[in-house]
C-alpha atoms as a PDB file:
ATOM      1  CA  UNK A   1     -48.279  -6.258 -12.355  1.00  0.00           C
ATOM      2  CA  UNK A   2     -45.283  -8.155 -10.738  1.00  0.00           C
ATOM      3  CA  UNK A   3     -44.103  -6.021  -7.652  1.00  0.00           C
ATOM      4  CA  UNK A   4     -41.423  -8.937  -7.035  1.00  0.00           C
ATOM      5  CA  UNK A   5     -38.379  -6.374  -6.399  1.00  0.00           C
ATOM      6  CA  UNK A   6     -35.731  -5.132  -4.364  1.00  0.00           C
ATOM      7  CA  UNK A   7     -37.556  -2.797  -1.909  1.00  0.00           C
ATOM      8  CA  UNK A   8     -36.146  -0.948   0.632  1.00  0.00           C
ATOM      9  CA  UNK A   9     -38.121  -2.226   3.537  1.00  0.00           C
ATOM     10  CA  UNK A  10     -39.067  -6.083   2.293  1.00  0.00           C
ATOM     11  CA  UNK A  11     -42.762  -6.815   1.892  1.00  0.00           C
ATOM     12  CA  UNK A  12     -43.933  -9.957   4.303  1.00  0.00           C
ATOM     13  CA  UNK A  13     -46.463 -11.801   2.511  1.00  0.00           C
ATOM     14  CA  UNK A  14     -48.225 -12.267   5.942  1.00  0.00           C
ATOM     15  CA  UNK A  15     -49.842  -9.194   5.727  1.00  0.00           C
ATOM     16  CA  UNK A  16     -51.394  -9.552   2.496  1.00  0.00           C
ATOM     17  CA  UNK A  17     -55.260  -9.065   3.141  1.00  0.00           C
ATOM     18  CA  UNK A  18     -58.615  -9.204   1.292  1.00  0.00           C
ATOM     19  CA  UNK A  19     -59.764  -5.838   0.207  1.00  0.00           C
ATOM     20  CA  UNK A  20     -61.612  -3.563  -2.742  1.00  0.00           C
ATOM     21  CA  UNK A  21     -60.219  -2.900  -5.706  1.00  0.00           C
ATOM     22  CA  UNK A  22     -61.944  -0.262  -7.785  1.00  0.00           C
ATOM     23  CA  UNK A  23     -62.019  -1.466 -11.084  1.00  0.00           C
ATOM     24  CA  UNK A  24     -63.805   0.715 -12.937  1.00  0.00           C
ATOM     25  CA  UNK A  25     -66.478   3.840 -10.906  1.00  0.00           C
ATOM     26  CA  UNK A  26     -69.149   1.413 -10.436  1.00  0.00           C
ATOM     27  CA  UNK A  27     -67.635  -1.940  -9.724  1.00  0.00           C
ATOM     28  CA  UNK A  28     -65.360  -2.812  -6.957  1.00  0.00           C
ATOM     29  CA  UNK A  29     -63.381  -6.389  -7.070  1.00  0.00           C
ATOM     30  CA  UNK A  30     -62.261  -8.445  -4.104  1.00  0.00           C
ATOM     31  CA  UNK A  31     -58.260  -9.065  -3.897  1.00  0.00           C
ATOM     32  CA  UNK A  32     -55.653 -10.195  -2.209  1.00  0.00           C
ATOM     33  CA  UNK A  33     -53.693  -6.470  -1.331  1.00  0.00           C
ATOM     34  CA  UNK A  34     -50.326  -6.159   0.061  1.00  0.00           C
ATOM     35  CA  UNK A  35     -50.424  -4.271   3.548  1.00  0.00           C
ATOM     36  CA  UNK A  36     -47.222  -3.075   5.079  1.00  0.00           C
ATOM     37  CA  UNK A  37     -46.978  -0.512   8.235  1.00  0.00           C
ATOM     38  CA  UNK A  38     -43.681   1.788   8.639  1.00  0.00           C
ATOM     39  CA  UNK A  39     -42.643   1.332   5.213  1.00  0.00           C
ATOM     40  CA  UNK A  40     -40.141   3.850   3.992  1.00  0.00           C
ATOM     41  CA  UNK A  41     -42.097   5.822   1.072  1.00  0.00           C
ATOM     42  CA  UNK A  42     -42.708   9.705  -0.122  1.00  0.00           C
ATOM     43  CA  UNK A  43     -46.157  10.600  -0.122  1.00  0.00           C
ATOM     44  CA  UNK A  44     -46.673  13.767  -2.018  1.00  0.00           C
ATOM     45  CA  UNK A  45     -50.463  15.259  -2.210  1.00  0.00           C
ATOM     46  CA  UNK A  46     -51.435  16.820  -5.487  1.00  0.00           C
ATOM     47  CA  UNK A  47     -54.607  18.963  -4.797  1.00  0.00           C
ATOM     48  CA  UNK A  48     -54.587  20.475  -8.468  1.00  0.00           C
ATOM     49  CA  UNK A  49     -55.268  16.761  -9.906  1.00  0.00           C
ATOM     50  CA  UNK A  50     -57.249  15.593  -6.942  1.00  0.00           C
ATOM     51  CA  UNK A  51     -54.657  13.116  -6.682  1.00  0.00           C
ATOM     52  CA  UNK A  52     -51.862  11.373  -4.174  1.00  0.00           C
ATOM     53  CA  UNK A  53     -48.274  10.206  -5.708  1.00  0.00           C
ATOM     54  CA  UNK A  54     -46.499   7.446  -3.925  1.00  0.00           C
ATOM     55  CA  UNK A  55     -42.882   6.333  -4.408  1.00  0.00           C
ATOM     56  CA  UNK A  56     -41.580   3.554  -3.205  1.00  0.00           C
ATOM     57  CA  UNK A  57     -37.984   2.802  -3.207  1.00  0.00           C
ATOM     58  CA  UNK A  58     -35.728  -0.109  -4.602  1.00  0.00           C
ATOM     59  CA  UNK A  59     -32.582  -1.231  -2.628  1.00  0.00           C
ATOM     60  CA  UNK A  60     -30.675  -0.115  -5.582  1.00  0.00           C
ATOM     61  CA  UNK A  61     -31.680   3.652  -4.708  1.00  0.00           C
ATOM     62  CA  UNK A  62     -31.296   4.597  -8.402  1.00  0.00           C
ATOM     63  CA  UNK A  63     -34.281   3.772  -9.168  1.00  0.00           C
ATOM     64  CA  UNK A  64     -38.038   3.616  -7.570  1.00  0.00           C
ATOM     65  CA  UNK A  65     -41.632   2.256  -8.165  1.00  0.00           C
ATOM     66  CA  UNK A  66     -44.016   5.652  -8.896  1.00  0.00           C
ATOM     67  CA  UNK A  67     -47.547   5.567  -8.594  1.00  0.00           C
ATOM     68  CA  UNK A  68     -50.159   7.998  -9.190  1.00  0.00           C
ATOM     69  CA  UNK A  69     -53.593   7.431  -7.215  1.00  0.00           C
ATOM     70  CA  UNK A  70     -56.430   9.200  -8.020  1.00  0.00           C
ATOM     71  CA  UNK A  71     -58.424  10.252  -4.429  1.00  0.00           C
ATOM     72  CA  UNK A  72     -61.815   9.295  -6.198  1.00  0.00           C
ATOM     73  CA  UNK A  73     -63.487   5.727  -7.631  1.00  0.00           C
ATOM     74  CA  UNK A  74     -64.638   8.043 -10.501  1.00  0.00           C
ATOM     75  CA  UNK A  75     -61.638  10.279 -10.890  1.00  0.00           C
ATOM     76  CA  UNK A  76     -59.419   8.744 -13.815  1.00  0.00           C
ATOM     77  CA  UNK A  77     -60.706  10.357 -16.536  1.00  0.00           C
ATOM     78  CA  UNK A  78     -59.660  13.973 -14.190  1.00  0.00           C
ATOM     79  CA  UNK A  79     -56.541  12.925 -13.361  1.00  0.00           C
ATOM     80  CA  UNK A  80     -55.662  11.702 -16.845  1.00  0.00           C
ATOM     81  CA  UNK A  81     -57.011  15.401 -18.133  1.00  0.00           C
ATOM     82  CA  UNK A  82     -54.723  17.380 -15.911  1.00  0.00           C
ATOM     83  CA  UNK A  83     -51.140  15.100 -16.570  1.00  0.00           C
ATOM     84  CA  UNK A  84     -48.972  17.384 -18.600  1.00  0.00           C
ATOM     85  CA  UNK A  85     -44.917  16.781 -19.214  1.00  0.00           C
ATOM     86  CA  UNK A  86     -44.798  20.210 -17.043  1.00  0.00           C
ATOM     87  CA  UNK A  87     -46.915  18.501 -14.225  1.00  0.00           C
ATOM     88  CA  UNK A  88     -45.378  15.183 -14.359  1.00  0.00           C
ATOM     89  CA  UNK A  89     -41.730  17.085 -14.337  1.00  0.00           C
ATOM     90  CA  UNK A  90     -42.777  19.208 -10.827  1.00  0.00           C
ATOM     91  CA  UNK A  91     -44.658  16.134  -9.240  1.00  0.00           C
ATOM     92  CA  UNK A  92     -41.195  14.182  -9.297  1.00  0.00           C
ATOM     93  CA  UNK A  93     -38.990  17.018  -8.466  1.00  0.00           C
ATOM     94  CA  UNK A  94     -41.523  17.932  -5.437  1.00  0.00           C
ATOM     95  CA  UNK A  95     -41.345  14.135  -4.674  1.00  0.00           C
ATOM     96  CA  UNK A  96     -37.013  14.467  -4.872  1.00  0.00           C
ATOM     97  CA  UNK A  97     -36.956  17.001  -2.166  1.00  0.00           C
ATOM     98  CA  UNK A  98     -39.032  14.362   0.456  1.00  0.00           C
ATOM     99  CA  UNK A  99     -37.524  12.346   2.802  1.00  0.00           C
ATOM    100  CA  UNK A 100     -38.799   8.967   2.553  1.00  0.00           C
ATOM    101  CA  UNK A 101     -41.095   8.487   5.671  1.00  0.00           C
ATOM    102  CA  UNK A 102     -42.641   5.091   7.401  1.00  0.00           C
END
């Protein structure tokens, strides 16, 4: 994935650091991951999918990055199970009435 964008609050490459990347359950991957503190995002927590939505916003504030995280290495396949149209709808309409925080 190419994150090179527009973001609201600029990314410095600086920060980047080695870390884990859960690739599948059982096997975690080194990279290089993009760090940033005070960055202007809505975090929304979805307990009914055991999951955490993240939005990050573009300077052309029509339009943002969305990312849906599942909490657990092994939790996919759960998260996956519980997206509906319905669910998808309320998660961005919850995430609408956030302020974006840092």
């Amino acid at each position: 994935v190419d994150l090179r964008a527009g973001w609201i609050s600029s990314f410095d490459p600086r920060q980047t650091r080695p870390a884990r990347f859960w690739a599948t359950p059982d096997r975690a991957v080194p990279v290089e991951m993009m760090f940033q503190r005070d960055c202007p995002v809505r975090v929304l927590d979805r307990a009914e999918s055991d999951s955490v939505v993240v939005e990050i916003g573009f300077v052309d504030v029509e339009h943002s990055l969305v990312i849906f995280l599942p909490r657990a290495t092994d939790g996919l396949k759960r998260f996956e199970q519980s997206l509906s149209a319905d669910r998808l709808l309320e998660a961005f309409a919850d995430l609408s009435r956030l302020k974006y925080g840092g």
